[in-house]
PDB file of N, CA and C in Angstrom:
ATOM      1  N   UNK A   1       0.840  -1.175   0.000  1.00  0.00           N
ATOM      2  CA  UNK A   1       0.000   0.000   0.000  1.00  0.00           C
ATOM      3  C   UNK A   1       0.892   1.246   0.000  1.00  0.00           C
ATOM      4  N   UNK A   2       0.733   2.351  -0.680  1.00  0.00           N
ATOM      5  CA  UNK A   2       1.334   3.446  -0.933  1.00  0.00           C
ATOM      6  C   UNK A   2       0.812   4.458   0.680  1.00  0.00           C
ATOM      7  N   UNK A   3       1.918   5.124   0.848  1.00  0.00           N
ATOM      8  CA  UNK A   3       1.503   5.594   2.195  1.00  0.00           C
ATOM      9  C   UNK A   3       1.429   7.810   1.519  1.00  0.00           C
ATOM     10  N   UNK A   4       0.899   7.787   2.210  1.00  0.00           N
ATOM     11  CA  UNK A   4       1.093   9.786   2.067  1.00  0.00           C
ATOM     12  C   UNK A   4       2.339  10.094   2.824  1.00  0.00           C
ATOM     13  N   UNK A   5       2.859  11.076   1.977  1.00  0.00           N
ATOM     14  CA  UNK A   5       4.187  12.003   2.265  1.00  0.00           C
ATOM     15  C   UNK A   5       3.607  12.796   3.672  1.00  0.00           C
ATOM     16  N   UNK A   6       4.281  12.713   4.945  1.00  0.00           N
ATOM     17  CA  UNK A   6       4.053  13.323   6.284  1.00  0.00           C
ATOM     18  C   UNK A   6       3.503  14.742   5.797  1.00  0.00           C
ATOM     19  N   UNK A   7       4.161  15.458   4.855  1.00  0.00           N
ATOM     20  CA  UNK A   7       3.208  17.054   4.481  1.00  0.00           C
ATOM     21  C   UNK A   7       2.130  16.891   3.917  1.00  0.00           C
ATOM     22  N   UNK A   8       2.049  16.067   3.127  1.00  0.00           N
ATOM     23  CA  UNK A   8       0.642  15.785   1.977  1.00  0.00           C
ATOM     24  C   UNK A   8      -0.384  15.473   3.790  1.00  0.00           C
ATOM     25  N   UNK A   9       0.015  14.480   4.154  1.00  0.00           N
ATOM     26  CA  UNK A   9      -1.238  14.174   5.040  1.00  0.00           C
ATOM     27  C   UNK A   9      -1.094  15.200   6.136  1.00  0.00           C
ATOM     28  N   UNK A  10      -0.630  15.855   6.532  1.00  0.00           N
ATOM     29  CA  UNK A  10      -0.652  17.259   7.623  1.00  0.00           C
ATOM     30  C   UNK A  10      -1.700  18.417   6.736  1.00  0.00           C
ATOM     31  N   UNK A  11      -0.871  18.578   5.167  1.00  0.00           N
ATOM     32  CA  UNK A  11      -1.997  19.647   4.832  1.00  0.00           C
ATOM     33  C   UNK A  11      -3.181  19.469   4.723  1.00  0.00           C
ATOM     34  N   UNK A  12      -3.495  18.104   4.814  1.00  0.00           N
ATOM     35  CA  UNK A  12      -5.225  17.028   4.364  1.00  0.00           C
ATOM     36  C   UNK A  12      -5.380  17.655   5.756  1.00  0.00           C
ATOM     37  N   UNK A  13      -5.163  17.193   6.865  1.00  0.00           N
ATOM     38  CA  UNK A  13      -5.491  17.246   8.150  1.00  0.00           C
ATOM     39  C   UNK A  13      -5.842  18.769   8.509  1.00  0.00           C
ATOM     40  N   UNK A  14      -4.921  19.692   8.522  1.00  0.00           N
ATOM     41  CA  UNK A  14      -5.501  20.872   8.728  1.00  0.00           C
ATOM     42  C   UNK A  14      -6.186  21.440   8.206  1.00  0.00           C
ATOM     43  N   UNK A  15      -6.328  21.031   6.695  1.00  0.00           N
ATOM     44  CA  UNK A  15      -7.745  21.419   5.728  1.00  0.00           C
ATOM     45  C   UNK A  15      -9.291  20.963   5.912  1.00  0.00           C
ATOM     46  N   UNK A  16      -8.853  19.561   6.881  1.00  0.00           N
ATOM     47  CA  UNK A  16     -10.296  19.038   7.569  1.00  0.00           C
ATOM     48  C   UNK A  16     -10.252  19.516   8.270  1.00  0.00           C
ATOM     49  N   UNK A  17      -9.698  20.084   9.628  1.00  0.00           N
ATOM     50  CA  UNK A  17     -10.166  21.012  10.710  1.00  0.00           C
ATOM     51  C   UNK A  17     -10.272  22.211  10.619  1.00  0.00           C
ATOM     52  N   UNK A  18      -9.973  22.906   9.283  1.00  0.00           N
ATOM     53  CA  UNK A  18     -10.798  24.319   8.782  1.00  0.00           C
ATOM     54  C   UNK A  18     -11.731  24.135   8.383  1.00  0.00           C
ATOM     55  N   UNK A  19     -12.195  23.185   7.989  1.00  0.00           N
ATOM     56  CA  UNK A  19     -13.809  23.077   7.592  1.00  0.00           C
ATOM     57  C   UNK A  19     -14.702  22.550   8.549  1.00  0.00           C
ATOM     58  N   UNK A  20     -14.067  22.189   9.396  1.00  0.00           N
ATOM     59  CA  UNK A  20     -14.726  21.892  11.116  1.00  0.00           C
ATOM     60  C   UNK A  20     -14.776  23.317  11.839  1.00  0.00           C
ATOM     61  N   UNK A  21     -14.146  24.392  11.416  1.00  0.00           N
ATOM     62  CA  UNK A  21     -14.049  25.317  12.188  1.00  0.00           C
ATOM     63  C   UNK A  21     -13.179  25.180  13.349  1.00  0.00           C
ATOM     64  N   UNK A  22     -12.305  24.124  13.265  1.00  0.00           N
ATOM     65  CA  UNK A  22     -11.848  23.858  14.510  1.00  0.00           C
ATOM     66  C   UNK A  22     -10.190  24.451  14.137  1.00  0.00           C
ATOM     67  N   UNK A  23      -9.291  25.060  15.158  1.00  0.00           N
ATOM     68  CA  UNK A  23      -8.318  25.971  14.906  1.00  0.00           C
ATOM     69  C   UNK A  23      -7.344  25.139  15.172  1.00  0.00           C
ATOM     70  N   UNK A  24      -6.000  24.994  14.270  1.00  0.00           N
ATOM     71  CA  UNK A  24      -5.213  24.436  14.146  1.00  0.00           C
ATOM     72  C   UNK A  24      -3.531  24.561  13.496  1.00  0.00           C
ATOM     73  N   UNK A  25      -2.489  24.499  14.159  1.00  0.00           N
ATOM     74  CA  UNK A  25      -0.852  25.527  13.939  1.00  0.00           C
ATOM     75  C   UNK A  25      -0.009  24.481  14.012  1.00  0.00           C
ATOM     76  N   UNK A  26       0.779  24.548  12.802  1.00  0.00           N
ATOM     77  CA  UNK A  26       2.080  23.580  13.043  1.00  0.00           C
ATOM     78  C   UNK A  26       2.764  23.997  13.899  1.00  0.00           C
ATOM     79  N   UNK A  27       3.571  23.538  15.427  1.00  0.00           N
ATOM     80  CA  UNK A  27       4.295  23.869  15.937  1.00  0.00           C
ATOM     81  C   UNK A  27       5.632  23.082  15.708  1.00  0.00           C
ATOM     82  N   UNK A  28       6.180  22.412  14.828  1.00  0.00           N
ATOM     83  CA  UNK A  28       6.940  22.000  14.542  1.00  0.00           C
ATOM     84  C   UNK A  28       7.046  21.098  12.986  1.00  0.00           C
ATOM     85  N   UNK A  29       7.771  21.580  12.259  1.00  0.00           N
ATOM     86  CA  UNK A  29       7.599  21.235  10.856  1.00  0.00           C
ATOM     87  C   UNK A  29       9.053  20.248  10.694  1.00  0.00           C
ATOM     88  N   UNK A  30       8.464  18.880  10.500  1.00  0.00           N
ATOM     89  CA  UNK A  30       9.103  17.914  10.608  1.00  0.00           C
ATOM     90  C   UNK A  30       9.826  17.383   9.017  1.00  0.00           C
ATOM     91  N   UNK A  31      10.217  16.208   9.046  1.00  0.00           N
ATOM     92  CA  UNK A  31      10.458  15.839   7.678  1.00  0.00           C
ATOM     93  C   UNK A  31       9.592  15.801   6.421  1.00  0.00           C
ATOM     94  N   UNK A  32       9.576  16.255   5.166  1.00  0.00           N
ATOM     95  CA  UNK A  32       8.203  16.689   4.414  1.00  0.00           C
ATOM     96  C   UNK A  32       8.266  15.295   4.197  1.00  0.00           C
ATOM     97  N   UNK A  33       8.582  14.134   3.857  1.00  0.00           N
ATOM     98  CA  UNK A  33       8.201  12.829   3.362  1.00  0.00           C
ATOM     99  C   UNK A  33       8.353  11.952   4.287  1.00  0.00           C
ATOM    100  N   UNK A  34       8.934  11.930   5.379  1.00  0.00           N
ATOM    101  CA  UNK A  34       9.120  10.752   6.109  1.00  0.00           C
ATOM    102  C   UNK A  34       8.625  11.000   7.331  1.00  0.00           C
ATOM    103  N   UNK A  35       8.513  12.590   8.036  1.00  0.00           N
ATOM    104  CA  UNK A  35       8.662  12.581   9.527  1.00  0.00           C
ATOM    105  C   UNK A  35       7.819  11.801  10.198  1.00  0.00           C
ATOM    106  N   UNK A  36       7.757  11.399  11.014  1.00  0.00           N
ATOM    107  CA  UNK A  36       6.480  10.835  12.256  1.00  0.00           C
ATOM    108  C   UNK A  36       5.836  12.543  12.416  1.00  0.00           C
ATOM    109  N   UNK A  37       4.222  12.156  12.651  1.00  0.00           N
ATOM    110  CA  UNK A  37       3.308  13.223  13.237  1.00  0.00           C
ATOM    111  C   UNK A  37       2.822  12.927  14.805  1.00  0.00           C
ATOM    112  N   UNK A  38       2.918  14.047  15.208  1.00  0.00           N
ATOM    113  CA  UNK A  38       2.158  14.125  17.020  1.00  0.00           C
ATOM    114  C   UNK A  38       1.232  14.727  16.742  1.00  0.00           C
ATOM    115  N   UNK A  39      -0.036  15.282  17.359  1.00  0.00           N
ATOM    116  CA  UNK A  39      -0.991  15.846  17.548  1.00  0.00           C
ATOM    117  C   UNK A  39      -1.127  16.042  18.962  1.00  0.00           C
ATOM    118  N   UNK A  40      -1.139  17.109  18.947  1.00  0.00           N
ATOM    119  CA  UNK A  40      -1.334  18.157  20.359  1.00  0.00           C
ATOM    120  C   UNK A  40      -2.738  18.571  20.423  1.00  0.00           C
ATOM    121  N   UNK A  41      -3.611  17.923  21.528  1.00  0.00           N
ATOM    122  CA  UNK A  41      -4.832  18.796  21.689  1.00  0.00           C
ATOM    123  C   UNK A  41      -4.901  19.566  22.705  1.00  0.00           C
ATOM    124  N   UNK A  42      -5.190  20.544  22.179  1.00  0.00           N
ATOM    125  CA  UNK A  42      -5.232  21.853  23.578  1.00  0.00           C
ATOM    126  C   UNK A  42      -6.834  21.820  23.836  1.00  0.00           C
ATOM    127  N   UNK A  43      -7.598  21.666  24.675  1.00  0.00           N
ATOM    128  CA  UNK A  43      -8.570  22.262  25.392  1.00  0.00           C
ATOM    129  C   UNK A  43      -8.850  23.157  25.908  1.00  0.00           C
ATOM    130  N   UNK A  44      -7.837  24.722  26.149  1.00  0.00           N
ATOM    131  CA  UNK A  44      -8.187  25.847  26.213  1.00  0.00           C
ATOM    132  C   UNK A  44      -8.144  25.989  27.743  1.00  0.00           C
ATOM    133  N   UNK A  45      -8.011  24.634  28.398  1.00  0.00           N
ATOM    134  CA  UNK A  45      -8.448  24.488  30.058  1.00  0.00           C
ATOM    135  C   UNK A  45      -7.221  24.555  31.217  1.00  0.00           C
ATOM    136  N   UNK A  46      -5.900  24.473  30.352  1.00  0.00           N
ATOM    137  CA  UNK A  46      -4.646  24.161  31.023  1.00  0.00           C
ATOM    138  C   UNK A  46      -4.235  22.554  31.048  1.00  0.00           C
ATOM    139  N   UNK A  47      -5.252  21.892  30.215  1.00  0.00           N
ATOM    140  CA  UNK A  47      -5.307  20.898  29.798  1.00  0.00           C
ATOM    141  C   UNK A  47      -4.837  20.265  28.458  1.00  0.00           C
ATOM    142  N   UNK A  48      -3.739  18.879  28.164  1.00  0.00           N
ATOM    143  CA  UNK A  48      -3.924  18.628  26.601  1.00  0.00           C
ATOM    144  C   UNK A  48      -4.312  17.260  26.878  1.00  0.00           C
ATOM    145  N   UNK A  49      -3.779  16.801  25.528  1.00  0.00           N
ATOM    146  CA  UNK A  49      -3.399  15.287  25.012  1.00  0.00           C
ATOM    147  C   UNK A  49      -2.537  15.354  24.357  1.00  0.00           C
ATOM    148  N   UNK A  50      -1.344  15.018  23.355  1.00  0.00           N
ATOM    149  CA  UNK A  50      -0.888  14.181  23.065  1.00  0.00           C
ATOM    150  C   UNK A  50      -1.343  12.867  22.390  1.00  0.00           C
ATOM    151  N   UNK A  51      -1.166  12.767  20.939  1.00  0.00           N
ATOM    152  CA  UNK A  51      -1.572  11.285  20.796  1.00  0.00           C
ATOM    153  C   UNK A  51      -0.242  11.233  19.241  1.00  0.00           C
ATOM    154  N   UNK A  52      -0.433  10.108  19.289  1.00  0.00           N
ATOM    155  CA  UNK A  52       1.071   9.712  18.072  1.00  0.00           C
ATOM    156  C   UNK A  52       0.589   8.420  17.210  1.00  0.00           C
ATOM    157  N   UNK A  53       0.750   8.413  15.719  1.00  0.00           N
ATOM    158  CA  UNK A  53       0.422   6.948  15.226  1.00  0.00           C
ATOM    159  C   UNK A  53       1.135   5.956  15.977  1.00  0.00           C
ATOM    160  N   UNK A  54       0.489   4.827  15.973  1.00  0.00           N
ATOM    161  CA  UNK A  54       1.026   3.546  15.807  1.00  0.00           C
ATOM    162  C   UNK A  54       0.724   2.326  15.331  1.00  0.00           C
ATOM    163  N   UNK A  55       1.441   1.842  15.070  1.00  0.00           N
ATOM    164  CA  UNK A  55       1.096   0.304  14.261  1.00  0.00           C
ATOM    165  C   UNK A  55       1.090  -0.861  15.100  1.00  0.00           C
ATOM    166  N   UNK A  56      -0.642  -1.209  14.493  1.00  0.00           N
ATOM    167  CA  UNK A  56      -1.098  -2.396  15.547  1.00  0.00           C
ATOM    168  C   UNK A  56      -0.698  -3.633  14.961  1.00  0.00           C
ATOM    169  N   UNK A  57       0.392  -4.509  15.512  1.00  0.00           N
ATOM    170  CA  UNK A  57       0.855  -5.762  14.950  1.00  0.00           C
ATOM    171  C   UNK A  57      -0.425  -6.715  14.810  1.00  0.00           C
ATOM    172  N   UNK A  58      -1.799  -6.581  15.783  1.00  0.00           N
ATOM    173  CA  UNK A  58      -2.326  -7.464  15.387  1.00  0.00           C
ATOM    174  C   UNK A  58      -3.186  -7.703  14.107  1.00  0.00           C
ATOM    175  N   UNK A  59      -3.743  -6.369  13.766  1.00  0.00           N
ATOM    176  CA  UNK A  59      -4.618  -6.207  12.950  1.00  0.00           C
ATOM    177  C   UNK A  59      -3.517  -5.443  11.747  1.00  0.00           C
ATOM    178  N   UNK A  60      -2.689  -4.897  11.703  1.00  0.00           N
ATOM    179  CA  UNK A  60      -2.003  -4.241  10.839  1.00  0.00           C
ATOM    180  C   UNK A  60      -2.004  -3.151  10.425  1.00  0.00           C
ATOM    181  N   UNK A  61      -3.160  -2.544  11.108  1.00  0.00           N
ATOM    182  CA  UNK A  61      -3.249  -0.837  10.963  1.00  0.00           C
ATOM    183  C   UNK A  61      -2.671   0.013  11.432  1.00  0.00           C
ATOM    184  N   UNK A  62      -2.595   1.227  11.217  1.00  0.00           N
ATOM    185  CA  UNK A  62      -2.462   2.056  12.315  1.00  0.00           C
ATOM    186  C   UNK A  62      -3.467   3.019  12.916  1.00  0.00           C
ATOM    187  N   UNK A  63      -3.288   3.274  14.135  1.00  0.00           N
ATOM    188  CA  UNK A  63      -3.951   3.637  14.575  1.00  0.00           C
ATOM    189  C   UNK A  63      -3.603   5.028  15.719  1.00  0.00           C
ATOM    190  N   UNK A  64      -4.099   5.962  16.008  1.00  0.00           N
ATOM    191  CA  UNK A  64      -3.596   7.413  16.581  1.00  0.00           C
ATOM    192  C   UNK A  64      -3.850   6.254  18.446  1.00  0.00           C
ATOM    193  N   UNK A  65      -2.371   6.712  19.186  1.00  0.00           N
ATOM    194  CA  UNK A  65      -3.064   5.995  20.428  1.00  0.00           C
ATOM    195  C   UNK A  65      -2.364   7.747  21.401  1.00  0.00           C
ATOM    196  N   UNK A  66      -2.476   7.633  22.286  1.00  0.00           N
ATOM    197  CA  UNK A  66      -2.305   8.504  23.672  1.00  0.00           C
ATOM    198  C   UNK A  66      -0.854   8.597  23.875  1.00  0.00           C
ATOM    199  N   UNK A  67      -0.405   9.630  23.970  1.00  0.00           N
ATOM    200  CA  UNK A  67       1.326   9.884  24.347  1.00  0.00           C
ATOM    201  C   UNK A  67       1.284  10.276  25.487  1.00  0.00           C
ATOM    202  N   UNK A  68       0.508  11.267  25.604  1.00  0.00           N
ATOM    203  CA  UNK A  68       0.807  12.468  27.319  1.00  0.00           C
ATOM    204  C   UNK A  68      -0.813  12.458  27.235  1.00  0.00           C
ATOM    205  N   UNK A  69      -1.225  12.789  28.485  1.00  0.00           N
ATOM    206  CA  UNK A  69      -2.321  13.512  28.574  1.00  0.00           C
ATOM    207  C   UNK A  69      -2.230  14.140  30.156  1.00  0.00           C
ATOM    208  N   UNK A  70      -2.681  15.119  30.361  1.00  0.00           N
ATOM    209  CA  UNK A  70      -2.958  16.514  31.609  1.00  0.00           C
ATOM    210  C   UNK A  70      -2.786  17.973  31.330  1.00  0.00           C
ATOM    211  N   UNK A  71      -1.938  17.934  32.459  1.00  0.00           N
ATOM    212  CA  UNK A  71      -1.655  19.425  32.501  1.00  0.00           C
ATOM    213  C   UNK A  71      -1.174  19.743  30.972  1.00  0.00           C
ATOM    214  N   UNK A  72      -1.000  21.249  30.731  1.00  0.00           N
ATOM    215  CA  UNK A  72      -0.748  21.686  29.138  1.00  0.00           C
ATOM    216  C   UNK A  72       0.953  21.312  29.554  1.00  0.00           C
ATOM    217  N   UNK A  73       1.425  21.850  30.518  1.00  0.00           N
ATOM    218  CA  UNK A  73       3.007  22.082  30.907  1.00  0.00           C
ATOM    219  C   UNK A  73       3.562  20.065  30.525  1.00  0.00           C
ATOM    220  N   UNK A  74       2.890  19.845  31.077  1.00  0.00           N
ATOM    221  CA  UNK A  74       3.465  17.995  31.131  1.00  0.00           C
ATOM    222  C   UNK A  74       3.661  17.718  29.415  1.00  0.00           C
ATOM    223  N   UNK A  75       2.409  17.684  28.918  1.00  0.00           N
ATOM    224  CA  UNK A  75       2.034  17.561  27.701  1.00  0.00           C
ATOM    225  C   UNK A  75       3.135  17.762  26.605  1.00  0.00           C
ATOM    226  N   UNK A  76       3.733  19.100  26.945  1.00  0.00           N
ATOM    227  CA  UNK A  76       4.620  19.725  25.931  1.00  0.00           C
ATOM    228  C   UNK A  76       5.892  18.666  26.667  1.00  0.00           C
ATOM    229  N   UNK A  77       6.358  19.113  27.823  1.00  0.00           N
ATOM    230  CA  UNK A  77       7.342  18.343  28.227  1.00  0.00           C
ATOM    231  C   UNK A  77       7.251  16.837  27.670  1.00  0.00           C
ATOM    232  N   UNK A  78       6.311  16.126  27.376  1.00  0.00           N
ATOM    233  CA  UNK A  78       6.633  15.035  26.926  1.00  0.00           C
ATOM    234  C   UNK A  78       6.858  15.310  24.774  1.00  0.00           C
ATOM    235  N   UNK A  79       6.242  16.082  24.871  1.00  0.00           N
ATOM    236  CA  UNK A  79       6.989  16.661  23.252  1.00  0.00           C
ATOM    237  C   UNK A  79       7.819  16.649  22.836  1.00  0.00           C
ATOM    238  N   UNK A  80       8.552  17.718  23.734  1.00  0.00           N
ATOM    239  CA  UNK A  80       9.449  18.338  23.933  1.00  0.00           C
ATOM    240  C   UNK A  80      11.064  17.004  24.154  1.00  0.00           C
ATOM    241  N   UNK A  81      10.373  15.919  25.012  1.00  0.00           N
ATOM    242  CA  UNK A  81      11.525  14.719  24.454  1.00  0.00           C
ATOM    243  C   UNK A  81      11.664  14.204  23.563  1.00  0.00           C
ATOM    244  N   UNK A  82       9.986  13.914  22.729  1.00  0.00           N
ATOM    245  CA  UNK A  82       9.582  13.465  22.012  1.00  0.00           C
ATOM    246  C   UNK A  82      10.884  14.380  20.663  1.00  0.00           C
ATOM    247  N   UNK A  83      10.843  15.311  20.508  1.00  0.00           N
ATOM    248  CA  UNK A  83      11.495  16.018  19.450  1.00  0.00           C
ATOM    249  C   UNK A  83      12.933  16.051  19.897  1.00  0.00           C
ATOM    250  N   UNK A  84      13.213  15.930  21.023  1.00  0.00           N
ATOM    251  CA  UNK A  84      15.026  15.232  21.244  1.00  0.00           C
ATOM    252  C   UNK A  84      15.554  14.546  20.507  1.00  0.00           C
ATOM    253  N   UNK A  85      14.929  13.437  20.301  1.00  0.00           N
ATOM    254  CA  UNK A  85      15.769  12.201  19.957  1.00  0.00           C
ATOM    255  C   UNK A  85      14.892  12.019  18.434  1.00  0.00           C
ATOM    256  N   UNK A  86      13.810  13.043  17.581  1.00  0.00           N
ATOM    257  CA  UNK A  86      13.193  12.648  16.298  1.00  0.00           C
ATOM    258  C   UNK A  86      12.976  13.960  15.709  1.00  0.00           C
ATOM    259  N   UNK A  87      14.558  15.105  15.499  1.00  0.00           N
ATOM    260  CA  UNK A  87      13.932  16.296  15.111  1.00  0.00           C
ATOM    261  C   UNK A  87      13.497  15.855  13.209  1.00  0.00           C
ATOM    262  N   UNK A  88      12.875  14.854  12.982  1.00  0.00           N
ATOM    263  CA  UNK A  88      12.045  15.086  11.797  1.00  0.00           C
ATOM    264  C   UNK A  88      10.357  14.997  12.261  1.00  0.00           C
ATOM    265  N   UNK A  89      10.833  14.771  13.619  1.00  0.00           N
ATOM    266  CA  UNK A  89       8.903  14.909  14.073  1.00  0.00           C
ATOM    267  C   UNK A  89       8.095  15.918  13.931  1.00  0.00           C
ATOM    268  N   UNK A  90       6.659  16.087  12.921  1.00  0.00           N
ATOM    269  CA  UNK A  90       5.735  17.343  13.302  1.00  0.00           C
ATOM    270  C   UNK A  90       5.095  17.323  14.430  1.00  0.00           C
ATOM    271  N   UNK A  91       4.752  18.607  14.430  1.00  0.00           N
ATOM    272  CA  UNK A  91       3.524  18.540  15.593  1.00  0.00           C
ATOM    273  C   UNK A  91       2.409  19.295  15.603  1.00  0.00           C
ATOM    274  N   UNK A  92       1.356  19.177  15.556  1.00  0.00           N
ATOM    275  CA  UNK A  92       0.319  19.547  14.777  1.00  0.00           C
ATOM    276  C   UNK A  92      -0.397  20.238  16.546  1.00  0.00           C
ATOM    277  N   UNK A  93      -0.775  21.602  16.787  1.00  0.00           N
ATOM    278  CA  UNK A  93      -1.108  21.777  17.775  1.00  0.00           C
ATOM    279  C   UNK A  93      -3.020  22.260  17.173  1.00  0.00           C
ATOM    280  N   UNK A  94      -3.898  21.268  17.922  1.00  0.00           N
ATOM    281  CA  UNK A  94      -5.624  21.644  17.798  1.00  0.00           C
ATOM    282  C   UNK A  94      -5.762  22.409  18.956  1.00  0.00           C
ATOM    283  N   UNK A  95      -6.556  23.752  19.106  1.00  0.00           N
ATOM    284  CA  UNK A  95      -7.307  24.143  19.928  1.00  0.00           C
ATOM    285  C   UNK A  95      -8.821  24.202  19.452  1.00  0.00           C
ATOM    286  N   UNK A  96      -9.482  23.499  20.891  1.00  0.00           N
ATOM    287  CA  UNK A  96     -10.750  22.964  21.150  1.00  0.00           C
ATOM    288  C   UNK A  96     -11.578  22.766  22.257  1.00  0.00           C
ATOM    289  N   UNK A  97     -11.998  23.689  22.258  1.00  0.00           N
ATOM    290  CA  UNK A  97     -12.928  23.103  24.214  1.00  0.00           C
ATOM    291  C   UNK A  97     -13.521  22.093  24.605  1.00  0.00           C
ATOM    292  N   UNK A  98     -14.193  21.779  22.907  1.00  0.00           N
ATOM    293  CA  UNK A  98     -14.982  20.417  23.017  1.00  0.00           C
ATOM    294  C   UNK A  98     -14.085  19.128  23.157  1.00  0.00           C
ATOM    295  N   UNK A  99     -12.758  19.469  22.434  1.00  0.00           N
ATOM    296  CA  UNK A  99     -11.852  17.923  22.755  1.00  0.00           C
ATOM    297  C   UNK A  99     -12.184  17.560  21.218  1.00  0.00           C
ATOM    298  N   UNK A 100     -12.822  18.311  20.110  1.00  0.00           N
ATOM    299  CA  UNK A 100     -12.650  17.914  18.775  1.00  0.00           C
ATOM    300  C   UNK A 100     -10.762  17.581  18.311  1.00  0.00           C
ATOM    301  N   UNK A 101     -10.661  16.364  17.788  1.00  0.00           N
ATOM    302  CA  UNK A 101      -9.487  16.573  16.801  1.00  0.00           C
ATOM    303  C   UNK A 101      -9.773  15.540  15.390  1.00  0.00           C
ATOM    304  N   UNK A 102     -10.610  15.093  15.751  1.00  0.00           N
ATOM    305  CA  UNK A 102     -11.307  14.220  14.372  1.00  0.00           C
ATOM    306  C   UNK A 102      -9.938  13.120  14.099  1.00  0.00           C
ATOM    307  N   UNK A 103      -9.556  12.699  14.250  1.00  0.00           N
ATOM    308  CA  UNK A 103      -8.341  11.343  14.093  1.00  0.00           C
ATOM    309  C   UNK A 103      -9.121  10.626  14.328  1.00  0.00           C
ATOM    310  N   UNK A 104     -10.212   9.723  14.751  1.00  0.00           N
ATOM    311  CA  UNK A 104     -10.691   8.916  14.839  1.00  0.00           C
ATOM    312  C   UNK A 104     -11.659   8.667  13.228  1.00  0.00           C
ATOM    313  N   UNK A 105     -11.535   9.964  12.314  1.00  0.00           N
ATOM    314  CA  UNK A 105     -12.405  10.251  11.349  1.00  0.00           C
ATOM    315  C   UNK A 105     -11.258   8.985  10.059  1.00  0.00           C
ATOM    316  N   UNK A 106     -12.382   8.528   9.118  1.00  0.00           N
ATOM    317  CA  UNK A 106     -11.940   7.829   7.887  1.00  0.00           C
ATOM    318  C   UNK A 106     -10.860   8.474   7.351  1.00  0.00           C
ATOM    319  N   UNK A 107      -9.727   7.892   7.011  1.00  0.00           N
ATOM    320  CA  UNK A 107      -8.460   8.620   5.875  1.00  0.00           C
ATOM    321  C   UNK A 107      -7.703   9.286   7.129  1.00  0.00           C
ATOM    322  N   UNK A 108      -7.698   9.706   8.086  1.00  0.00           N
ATOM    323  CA  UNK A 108      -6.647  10.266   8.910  1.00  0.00           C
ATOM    324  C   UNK A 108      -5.995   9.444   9.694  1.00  0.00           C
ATOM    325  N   UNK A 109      -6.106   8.175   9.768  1.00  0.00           N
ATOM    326  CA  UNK A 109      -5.432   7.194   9.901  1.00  0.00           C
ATOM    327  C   UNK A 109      -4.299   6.275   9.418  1.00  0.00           C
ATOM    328  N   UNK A 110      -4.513   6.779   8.330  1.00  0.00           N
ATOM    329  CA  UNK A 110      -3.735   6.087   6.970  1.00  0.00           C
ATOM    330  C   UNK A 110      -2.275   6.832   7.301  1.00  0.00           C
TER     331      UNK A 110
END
């Protein structure tokens, strides 16, 4: 299966959460074809998440699972290692009160 270039599927992604109305900023612009993506959800509350692909050996997909979640300060700090040791990593920061980031939606998985 042919996979999307890390920019091709970041610009898909933030083009679906402008049409959600939902507000969304690269805070880190990673490798355009290869990087790994994070997603940062801000809740507006002093609160995030954190979530990162991964590949489920059993079924073979991938799937967005949980990196950090709390305080906003923790959140980044776990980023923030996260981009230590993978500066081709993006990071896609959502602000949302509702906790919208649509990754659970068809094609943003891939």
């Amino acid at each position: 299966m042919t996979r999307l270039t890390a920019e091709f599927w970041v610009h898909a992604y933030l083009a679906r959460l402008r049409f959600q109305e939902i507000p969304a900023f690269v805070v880190a612009h990673g490798d355009d074809t290869a990087g790994a993506v994070l997603v940062k959800l801000n809740t507006l509350d002093g609160n995030a998440t954190a979530f990162q692909r991964s590949f489920d050996l059993l079924s073979g997909e991938r799937k967005w699972v949980e990196l950090s979640s709390g305080p906003e300060a923790e959140v980044d700090e776990a980023i923030a290692r996260q981009r230590s040791f993978d500066p081709d990593l993006w990071v896609i920061e959502v602000e949302d009160r509702q906790g919208r980031h649509l990754l659970g939606e068809e094609g943003l998985s891939d």
